[in-house]
PDB file of N, CA and C in Angstrom:
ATOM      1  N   UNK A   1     -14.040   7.608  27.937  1.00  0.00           N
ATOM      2  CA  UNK A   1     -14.892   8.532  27.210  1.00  0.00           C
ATOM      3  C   UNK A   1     -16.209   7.819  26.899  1.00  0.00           C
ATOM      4  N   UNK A   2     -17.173   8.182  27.608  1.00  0.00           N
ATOM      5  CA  UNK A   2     -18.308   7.667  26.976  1.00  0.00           C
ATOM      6  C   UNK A   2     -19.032   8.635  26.076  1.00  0.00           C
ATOM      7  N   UNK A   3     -19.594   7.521  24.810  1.00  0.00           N
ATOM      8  CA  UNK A   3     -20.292   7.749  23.289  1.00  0.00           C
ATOM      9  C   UNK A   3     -21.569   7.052  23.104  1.00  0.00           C
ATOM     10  N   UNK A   4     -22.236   8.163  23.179  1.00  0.00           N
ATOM     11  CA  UNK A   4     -23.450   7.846  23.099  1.00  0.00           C
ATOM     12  C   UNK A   4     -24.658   8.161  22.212  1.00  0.00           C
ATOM     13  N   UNK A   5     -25.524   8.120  21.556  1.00  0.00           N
ATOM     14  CA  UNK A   5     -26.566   8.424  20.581  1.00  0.00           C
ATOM     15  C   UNK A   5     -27.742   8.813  21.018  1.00  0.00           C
ATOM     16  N   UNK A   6     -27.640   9.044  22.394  1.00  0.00           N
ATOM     17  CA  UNK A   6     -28.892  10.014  22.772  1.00  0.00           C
ATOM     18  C   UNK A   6     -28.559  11.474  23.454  1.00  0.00           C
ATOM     19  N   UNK A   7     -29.204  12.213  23.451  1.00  0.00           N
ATOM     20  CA  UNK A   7     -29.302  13.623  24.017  1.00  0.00           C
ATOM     21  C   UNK A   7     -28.800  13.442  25.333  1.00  0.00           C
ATOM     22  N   UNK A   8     -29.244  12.997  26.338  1.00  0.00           N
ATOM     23  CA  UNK A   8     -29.411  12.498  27.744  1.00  0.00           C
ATOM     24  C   UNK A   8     -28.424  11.549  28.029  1.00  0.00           C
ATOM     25  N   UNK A   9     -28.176  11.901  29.254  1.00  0.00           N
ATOM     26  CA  UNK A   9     -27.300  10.676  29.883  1.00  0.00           C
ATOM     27  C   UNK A   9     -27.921  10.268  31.415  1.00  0.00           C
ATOM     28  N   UNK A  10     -28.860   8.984  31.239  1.00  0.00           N
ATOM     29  CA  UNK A  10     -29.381   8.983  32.850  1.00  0.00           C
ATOM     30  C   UNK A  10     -28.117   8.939  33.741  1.00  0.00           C
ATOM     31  N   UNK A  11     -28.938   9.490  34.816  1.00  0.00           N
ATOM     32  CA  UNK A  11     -27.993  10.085  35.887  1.00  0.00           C
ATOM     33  C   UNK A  11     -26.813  10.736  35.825  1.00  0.00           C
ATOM     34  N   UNK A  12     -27.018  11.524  34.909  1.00  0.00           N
ATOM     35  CA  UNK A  12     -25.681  12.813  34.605  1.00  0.00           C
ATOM     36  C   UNK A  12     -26.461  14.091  34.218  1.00  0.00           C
ATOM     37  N   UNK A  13     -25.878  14.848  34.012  1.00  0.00           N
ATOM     38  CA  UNK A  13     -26.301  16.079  34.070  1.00  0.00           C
ATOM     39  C   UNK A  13     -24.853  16.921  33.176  1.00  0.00           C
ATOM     40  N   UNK A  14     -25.226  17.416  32.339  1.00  0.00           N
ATOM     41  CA  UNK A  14     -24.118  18.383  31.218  1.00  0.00           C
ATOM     42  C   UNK A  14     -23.842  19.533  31.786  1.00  0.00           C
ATOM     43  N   UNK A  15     -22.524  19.596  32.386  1.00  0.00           N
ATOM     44  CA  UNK A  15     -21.731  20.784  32.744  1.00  0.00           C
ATOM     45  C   UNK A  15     -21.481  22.182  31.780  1.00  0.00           C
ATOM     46  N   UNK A  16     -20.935  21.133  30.653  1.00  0.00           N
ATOM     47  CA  UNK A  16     -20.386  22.232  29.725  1.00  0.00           C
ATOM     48  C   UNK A  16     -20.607  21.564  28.498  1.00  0.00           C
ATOM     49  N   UNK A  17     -20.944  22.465  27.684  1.00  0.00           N
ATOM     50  CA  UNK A  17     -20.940  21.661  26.084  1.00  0.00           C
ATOM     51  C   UNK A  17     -19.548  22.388  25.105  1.00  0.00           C
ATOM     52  N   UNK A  18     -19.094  21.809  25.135  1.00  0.00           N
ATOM     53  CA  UNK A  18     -17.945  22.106  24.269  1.00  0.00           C
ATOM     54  C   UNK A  18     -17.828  22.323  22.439  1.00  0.00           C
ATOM     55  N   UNK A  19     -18.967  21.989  22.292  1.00  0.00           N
ATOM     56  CA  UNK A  19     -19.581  21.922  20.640  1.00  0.00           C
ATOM     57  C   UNK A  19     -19.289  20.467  19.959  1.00  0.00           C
ATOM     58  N   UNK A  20     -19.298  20.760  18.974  1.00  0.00           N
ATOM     59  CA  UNK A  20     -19.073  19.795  17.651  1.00  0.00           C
ATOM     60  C   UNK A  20     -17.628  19.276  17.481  1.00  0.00           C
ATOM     61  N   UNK A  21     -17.905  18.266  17.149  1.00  0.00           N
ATOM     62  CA  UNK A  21     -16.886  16.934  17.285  1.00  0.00           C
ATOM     63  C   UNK A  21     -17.016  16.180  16.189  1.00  0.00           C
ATOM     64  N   UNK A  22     -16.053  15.899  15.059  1.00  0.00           N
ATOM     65  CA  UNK A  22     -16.124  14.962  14.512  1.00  0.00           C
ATOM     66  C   UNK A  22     -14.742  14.047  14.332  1.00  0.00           C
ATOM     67  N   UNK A  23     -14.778  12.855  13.448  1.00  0.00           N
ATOM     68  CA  UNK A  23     -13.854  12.154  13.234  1.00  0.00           C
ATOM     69  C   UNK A  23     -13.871  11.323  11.603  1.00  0.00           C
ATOM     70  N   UNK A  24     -13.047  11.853  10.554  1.00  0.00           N
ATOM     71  CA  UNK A  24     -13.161  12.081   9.286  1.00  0.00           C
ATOM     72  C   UNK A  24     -12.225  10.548   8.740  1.00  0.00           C
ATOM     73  N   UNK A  25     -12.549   9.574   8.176  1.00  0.00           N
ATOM     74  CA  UNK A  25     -11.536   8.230   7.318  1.00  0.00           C
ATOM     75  C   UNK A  25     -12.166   8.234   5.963  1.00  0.00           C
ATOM     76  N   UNK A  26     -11.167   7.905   4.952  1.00  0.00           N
ATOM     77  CA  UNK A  26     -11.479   8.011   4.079  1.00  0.00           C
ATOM     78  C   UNK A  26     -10.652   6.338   3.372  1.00  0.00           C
ATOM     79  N   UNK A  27     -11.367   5.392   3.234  1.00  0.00           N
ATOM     80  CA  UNK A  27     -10.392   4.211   2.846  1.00  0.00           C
ATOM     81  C   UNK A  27     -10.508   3.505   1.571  1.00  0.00           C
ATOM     82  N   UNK A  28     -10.393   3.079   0.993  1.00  0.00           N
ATOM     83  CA  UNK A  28      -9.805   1.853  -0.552  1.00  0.00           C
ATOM     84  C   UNK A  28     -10.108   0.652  -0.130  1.00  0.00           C
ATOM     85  N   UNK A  29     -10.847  -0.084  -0.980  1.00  0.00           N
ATOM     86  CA  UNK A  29      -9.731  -1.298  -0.708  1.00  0.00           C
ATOM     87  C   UNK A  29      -9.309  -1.708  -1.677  1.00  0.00           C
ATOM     88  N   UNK A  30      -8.149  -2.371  -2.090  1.00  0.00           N
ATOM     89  CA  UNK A  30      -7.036  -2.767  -2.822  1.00  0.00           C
ATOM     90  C   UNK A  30      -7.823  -3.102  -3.931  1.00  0.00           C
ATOM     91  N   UNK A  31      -7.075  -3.272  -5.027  1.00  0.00           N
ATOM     92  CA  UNK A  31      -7.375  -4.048  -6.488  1.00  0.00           C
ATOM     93  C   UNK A  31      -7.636  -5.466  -6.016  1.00  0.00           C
ATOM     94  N   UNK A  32      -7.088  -6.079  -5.355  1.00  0.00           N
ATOM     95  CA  UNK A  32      -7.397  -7.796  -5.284  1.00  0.00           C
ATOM     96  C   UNK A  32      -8.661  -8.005  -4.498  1.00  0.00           C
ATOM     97  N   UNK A  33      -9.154  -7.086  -3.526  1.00  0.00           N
ATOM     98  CA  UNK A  33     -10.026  -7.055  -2.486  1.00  0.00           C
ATOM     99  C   UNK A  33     -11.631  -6.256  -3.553  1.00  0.00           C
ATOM    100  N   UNK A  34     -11.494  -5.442  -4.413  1.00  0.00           N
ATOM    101  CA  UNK A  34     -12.398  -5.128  -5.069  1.00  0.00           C
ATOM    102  C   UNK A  34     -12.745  -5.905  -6.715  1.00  0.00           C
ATOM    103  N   UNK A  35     -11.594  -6.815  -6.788  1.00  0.00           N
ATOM    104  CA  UNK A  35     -11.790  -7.976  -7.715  1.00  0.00           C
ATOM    105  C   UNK A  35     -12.950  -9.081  -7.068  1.00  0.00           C
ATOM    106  N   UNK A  36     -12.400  -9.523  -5.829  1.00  0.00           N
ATOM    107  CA  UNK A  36     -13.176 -10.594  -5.366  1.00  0.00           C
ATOM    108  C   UNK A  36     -14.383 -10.131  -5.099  1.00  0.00           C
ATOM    109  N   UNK A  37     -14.761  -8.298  -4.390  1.00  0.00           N
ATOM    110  CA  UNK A  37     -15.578  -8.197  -3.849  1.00  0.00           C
ATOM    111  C   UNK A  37     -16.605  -8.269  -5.552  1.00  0.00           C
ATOM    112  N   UNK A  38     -16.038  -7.969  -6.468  1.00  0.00           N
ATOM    113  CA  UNK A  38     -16.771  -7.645  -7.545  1.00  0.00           C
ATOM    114  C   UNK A  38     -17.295  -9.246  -7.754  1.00  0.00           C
ATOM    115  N   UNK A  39     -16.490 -10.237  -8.278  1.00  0.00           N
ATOM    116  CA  UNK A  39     -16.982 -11.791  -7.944  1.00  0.00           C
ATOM    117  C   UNK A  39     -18.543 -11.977  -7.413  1.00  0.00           C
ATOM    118  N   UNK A  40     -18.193 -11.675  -6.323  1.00  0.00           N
ATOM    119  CA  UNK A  40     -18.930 -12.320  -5.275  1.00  0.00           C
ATOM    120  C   UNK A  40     -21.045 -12.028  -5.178  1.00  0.00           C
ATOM    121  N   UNK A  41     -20.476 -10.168  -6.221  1.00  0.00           N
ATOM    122  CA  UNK A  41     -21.460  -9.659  -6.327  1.00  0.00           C
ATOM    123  C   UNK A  41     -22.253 -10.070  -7.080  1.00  0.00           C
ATOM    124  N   UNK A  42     -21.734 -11.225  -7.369  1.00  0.00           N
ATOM    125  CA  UNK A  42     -22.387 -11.825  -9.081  1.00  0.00           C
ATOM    126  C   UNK A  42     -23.165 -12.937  -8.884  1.00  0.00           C
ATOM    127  N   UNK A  43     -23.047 -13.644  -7.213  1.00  0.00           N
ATOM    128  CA  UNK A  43     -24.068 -14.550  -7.275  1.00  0.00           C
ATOM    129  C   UNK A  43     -24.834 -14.239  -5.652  1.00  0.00           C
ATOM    130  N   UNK A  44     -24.439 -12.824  -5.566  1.00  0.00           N
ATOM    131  CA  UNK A  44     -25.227 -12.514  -4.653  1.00  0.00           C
ATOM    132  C   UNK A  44     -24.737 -12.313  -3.029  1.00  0.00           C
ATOM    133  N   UNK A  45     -25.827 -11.672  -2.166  1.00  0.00           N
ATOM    134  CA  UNK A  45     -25.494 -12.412  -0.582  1.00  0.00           C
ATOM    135  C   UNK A  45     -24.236 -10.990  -0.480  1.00  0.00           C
ATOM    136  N   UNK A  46     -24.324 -10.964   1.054  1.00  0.00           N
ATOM    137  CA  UNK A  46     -22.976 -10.412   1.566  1.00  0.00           C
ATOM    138  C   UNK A  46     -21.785 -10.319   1.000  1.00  0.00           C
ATOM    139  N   UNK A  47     -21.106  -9.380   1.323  1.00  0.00           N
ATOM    140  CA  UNK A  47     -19.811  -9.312   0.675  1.00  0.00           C
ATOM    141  C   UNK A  47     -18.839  -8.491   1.596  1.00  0.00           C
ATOM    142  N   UNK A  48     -18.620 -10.319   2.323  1.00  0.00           N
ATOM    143  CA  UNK A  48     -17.524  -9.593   3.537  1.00  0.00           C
ATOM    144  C   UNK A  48     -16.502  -9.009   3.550  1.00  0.00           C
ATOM    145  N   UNK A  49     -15.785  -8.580   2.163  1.00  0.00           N
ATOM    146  CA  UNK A  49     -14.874  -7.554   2.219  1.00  0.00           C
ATOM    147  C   UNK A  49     -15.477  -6.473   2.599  1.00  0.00           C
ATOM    148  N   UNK A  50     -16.262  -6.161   2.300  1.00  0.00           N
ATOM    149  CA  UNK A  50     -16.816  -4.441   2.415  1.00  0.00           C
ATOM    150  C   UNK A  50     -17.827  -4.310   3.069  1.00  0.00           C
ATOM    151  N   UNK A  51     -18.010  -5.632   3.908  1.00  0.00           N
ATOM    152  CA  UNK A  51     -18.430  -5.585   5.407  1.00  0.00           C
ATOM    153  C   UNK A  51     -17.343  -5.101   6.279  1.00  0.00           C
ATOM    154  N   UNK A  52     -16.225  -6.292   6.094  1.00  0.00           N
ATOM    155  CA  UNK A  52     -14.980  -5.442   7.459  1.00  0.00           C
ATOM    156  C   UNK A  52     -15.003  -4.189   6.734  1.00  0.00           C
ATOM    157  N   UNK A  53     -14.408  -3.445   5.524  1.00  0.00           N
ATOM    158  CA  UNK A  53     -13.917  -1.996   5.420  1.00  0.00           C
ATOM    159  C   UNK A  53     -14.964  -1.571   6.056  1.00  0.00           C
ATOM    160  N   UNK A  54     -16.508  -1.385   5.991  1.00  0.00           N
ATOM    161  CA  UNK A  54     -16.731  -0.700   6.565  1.00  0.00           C
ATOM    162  C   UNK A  54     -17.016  -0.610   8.198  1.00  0.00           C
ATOM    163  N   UNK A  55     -16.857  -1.846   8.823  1.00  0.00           N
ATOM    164  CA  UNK A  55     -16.671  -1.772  10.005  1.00  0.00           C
ATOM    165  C   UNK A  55     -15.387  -1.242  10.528  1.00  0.00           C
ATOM    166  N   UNK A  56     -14.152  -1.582   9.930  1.00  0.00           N
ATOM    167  CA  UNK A  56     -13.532  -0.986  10.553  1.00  0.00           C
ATOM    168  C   UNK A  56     -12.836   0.582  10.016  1.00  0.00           C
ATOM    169  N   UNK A  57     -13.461   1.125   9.149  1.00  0.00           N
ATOM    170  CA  UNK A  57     -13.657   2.387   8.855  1.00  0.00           C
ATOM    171  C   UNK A  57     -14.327   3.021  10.032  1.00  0.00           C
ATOM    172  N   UNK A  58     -15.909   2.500  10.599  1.00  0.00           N
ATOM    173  CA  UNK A  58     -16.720   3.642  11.590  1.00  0.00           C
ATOM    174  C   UNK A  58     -16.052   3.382  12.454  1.00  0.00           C
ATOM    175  N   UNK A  59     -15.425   2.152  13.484  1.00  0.00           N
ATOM    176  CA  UNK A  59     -14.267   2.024  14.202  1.00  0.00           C
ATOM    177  C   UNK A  59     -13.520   3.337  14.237  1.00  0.00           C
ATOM    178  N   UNK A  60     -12.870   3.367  13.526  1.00  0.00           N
ATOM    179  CA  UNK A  60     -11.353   4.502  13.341  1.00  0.00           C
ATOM    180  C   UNK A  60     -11.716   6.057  13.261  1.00  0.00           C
ATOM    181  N   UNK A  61     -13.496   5.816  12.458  1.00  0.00           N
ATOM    182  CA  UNK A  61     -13.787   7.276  12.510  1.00  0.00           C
ATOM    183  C   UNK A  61     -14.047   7.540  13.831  1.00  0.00           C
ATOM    184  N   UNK A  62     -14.791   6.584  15.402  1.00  0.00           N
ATOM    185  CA  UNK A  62     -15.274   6.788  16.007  1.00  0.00           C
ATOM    186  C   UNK A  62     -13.566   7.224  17.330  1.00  0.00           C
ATOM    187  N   UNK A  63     -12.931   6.420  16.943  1.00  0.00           N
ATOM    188  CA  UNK A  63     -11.515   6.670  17.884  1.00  0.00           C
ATOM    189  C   UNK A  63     -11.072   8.421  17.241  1.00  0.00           C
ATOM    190  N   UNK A  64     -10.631   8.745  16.431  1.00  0.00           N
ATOM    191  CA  UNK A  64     -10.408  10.198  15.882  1.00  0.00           C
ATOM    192  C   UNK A  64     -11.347  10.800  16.576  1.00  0.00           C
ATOM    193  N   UNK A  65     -12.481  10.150  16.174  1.00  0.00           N
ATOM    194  CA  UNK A  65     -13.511  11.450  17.231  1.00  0.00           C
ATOM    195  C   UNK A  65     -13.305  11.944  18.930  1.00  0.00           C
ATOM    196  N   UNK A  66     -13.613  10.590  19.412  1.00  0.00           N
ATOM    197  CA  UNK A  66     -12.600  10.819  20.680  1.00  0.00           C
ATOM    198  C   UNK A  66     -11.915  11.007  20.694  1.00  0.00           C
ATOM    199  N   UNK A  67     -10.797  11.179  20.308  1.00  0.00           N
ATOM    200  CA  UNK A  67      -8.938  12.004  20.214  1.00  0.00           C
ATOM    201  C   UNK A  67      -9.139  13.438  20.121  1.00  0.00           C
ATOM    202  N   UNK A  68     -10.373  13.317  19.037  1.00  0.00           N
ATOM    203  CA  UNK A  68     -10.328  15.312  18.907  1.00  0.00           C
ATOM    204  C   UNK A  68     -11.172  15.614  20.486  1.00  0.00           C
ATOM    205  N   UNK A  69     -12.427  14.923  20.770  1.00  0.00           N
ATOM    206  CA  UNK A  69     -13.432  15.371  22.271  1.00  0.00           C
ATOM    207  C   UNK A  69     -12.123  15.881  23.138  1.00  0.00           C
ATOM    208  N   UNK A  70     -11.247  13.980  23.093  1.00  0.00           N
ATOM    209  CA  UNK A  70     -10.357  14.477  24.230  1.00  0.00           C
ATOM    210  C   UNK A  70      -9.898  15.709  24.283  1.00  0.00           C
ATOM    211  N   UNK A  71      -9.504  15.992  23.131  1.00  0.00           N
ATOM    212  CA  UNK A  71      -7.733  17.599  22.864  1.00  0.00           C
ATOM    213  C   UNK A  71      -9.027  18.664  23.470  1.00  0.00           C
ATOM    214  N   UNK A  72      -9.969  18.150  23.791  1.00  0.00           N
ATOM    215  CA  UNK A  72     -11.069  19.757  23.883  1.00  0.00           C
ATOM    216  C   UNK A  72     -11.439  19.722  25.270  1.00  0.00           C
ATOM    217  N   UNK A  73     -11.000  18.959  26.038  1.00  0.00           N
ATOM    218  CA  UNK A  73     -11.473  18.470  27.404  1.00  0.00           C
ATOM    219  C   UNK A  73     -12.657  17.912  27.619  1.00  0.00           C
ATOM    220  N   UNK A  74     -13.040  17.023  26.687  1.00  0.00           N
ATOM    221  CA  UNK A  74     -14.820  16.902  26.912  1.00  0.00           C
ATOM    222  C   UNK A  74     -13.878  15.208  27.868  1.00  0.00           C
ATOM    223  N   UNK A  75     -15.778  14.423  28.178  1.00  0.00           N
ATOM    224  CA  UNK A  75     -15.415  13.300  29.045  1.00  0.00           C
ATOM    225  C   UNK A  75     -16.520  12.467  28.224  1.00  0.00           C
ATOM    226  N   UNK A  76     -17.405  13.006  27.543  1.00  0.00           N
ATOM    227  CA  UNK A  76     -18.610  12.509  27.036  1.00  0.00           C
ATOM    228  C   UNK A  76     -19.187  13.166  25.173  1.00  0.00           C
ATOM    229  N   UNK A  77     -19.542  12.320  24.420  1.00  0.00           N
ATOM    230  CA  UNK A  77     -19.641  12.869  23.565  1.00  0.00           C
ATOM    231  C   UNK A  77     -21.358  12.260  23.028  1.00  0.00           C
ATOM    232  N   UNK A  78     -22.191  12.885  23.101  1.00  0.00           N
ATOM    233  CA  UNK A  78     -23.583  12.393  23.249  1.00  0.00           C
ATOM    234  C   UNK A  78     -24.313  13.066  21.396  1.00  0.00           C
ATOM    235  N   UNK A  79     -25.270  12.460  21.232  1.00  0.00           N
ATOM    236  CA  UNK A  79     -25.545  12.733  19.993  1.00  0.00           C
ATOM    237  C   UNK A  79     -25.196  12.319  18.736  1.00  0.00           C
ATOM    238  N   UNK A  80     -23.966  11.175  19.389  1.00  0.00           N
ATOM    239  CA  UNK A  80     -23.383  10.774  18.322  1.00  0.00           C
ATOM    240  C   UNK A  80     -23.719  10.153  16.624  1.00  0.00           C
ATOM    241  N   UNK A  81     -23.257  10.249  15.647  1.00  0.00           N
ATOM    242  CA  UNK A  81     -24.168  10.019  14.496  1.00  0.00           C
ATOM    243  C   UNK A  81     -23.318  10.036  13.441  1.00  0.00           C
ATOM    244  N   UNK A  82     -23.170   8.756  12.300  1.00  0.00           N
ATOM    245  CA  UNK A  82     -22.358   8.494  11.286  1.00  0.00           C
ATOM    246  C   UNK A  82     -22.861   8.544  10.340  1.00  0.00           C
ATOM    247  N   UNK A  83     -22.551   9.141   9.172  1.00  0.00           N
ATOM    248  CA  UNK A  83     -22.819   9.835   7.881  1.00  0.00           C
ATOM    249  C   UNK A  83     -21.882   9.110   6.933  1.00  0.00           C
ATOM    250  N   UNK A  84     -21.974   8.454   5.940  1.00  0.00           N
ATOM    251  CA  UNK A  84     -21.066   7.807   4.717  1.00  0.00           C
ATOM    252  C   UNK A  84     -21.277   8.453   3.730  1.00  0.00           C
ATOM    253  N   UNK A  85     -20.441   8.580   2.272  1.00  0.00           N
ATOM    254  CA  UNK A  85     -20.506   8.621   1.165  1.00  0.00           C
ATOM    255  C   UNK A  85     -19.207   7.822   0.548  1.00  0.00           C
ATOM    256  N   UNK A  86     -19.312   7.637  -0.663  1.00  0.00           N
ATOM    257  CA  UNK A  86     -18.806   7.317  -2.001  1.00  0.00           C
ATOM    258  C   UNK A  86     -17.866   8.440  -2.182  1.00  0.00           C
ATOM    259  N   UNK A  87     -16.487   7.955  -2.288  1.00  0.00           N
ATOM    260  CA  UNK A  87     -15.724   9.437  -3.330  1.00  0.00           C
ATOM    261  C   UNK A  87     -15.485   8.149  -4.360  1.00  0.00           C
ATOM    262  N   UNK A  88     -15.523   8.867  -5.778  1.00  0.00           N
ATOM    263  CA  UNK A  88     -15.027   8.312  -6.912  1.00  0.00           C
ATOM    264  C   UNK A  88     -14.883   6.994  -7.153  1.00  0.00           C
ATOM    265  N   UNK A  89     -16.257   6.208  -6.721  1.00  0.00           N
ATOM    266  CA  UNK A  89     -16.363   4.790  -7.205  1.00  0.00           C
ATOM    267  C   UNK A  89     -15.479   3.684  -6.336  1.00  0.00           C
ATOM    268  N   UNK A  90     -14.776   4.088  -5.564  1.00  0.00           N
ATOM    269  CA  UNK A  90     -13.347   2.891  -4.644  1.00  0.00           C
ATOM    270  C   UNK A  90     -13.395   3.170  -3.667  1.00  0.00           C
ATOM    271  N   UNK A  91     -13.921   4.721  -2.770  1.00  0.00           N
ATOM    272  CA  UNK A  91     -13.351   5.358  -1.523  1.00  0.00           C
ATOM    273  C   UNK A  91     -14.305   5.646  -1.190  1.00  0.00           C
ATOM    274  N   UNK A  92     -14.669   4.926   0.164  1.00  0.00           N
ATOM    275  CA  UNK A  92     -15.714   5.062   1.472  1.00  0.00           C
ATOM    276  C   UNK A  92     -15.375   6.108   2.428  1.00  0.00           C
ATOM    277  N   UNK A  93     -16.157   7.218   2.313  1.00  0.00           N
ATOM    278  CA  UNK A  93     -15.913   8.229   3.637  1.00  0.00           C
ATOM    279  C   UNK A  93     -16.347   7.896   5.040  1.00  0.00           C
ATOM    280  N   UNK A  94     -16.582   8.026   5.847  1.00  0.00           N
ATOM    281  CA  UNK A  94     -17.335   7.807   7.048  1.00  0.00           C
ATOM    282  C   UNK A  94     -16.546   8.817   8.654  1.00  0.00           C
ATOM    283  N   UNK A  95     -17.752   9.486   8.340  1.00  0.00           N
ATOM    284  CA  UNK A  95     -17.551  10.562   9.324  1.00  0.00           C
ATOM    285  C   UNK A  95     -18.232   9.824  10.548  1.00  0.00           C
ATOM    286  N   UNK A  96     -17.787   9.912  12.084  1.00  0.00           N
ATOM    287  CA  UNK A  96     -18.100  10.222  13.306  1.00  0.00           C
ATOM    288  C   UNK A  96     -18.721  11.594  13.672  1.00  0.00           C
ATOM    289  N   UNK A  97     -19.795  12.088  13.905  1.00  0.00           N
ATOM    290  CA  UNK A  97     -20.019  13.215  14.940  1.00  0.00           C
ATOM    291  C   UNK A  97     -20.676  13.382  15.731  1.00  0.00           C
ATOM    292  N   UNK A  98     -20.894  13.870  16.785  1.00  0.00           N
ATOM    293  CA  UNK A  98     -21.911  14.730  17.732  1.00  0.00           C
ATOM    294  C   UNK A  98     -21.144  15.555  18.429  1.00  0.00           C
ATOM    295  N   UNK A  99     -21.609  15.865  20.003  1.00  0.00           N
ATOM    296  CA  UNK A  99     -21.539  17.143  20.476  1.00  0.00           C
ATOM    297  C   UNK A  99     -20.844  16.671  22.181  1.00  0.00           C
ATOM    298  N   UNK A 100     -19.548  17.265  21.855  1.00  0.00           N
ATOM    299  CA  UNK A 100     -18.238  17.053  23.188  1.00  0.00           C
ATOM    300  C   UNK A 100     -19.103  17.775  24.507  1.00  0.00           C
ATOM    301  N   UNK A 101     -19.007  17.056  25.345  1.00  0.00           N
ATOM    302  CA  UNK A 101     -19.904  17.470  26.918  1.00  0.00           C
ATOM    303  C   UNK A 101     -18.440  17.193  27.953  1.00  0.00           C
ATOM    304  N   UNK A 102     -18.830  17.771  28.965  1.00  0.00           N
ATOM    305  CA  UNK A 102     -18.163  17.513  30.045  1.00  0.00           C
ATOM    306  C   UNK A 102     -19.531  16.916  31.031  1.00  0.00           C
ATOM    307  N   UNK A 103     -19.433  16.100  31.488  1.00  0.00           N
ATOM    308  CA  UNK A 103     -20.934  15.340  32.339  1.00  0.00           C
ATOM    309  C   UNK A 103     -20.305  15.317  33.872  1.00  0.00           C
ATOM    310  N   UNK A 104     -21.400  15.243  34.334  1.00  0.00           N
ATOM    311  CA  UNK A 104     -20.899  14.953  35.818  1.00  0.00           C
ATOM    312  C   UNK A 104     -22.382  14.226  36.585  1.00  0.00           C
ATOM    313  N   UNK A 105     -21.963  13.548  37.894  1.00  0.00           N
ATOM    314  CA  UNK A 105     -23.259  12.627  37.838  1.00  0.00           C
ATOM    315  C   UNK A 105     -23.801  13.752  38.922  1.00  0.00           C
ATOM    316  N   UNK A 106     -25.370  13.045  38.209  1.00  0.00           N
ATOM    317  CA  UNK A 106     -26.449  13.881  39.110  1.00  0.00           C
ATOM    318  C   UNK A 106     -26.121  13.918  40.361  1.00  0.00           C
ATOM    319  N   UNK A 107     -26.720  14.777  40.739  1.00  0.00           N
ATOM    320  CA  UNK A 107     -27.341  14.792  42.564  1.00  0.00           C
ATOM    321  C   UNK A 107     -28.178  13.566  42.567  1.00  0.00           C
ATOM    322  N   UNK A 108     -28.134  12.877  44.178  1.00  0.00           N
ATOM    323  CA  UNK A 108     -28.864  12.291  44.592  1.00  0.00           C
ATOM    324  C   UNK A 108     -29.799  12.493  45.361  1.00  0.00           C
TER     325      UNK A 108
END
């Protein structure tokens, strides 16, 4: 499945657009992991706990997304684009979306 963030796909051409696609995680991290991350905040600099959550949050949102393209028959999902929020002070949302294509390569 190729995912991509532009409109266009050189040398392809969009068969079918299948619509809107997303892929929805919603994650925590633990009391011991938001203790330290709280620590850390105190003398500054990165704070690689909630560097990985959120890497591997857009990760997981971006696989769901492809799982749903797939169930729709797409091969390509172009436009792609991640949106975060905050629920209730602990919980990182992070949506996956753009727009499920079926592609096929240009004429030569």
């Amino acid at each position: 499945m190729l995912v991509t963030t532009t409109e266009t796909v050189p040398n392809h051409t969009v068969r079918v657009t299948l619509g809107q696609v997303f892929g929805v995680v919603v994650r925590s991290r633990g009391l011991g992991g938001n203790i330290t991350a709280s620590l850390r905040s105190i003398v500054g600099g990165e704070i690689p706990e909630y560097t990985r959550l959120i890497e591997d949050t857009r990760r997981h949102a971006i696989d769901r997304m492809v799982q749903n393209a797939t169930l729709m028959g797409a091969n390509a999902i172009v436009m792609m684009r991640f949106d975060s929020g905050e629920i209730a002070q602990s919980m990182n949302e992070v949506v996956a979306y753009g727009t499920a294509v079926i592609l096929d390569p240009a004429p030569e």
